[in-house]
C-alpha atoms as a PDB file:
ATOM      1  CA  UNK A   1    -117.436  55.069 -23.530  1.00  0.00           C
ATOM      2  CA  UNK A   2    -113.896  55.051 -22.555  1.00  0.00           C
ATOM      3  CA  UNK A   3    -111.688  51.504 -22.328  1.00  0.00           C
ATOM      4  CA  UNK A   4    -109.634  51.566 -19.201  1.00  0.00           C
ATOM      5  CA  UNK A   5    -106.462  48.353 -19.675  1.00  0.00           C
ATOM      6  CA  UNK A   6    -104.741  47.535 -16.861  1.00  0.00           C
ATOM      7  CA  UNK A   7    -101.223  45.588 -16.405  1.00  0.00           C
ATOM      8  CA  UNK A   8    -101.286  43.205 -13.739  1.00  0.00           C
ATOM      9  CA  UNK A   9     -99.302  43.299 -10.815  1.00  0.00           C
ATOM     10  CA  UNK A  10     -97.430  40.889 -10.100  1.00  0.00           C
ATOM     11  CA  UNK A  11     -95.363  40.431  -6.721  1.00  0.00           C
ATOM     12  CA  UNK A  12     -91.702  39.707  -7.318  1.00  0.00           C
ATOM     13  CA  UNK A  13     -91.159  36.063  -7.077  1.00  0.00           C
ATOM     14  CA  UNK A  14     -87.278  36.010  -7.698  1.00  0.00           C
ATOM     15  CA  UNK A  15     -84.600  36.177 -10.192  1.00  0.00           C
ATOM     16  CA  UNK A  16     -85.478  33.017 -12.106  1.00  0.00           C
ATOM     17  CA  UNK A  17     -89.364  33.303 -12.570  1.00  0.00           C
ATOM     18  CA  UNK A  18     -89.864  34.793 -15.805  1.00  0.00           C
ATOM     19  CA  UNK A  19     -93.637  33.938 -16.542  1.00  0.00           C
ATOM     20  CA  UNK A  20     -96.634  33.050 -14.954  1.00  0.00           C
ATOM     21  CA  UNK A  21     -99.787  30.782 -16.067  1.00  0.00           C
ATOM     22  CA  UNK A  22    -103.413  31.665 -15.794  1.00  0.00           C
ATOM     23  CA  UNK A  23    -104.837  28.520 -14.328  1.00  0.00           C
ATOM     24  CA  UNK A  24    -108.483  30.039 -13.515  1.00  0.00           C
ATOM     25  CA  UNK A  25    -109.991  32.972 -14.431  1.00  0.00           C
ATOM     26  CA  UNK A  26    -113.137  33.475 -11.877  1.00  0.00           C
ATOM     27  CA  UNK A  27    -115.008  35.949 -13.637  1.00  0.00           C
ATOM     28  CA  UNK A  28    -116.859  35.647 -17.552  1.00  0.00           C
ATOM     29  CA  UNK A  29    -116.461  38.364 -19.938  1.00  0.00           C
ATOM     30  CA  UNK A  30    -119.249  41.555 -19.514  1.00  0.00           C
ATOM     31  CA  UNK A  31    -119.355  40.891 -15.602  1.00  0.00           C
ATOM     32  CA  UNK A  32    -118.899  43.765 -13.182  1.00  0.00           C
ATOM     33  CA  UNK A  33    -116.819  43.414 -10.817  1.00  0.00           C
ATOM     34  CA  UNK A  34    -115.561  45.507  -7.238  1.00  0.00           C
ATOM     35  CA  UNK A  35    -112.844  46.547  -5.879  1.00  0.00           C
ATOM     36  CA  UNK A  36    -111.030  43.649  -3.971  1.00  0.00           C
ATOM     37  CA  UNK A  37    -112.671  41.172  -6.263  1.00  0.00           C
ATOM     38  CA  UNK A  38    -110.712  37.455  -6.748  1.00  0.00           C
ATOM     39  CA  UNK A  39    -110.758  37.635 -10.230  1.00  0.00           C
ATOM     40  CA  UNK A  40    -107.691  35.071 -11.748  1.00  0.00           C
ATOM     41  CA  UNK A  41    -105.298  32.874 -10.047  1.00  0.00           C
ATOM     42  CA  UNK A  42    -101.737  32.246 -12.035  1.00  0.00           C
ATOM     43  CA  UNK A  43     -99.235  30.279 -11.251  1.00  0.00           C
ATOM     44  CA  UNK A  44     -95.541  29.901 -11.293  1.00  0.00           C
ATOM     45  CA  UNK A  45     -92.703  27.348 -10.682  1.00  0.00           C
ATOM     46  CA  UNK A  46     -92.368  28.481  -7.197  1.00  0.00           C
ATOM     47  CA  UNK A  47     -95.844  29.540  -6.299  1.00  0.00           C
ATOM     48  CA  UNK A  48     -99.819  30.716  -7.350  1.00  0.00           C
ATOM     49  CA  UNK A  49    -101.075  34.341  -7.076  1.00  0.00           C
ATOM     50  CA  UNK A  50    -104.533  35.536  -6.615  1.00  0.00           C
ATOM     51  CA  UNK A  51    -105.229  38.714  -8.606  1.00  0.00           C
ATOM     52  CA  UNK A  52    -107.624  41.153  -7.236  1.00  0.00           C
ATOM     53  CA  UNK A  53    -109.322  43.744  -8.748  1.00  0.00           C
ATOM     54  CA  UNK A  54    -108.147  47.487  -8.113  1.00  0.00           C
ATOM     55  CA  UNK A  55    -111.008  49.112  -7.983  1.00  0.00           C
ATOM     56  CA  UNK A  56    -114.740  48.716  -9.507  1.00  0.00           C
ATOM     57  CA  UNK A  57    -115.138  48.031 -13.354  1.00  0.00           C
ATOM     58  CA  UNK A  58    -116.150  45.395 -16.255  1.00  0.00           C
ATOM     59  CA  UNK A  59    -114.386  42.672 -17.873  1.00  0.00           C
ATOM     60  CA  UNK A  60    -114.377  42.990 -21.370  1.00  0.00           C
END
């Protein structure tokens, strides 16, 4: 079984935002999940940002 890691993408949110904070994660550790999939919100000075998954998979 392969691992497949992924780096979040995060929209650029300007100049002075340098780091974001996970403030819910929406999904538990084994779970499959699809593509499209809210699975963490973070948030920054300026604003939050829902993360999606990119296509189908597991959370390990």
């Amino acid at each position: 079984m392969s691992t497949f890691l992924i780096e979040i993408p995060v929209p650029s949110m300007g100049a002075t935002v340098h780091e974001l904070t996970l403030i819910d994660l929406f999904v538990e550790a084994e779970s499959r999940i699809s593509k499209g999939q809210k699975v963490a919100e973070f948030e920054s000075d300026k604003s939050v940002f829902e993360f999606e998954a990119p296509c189908d998979g597991r959370i390990r």
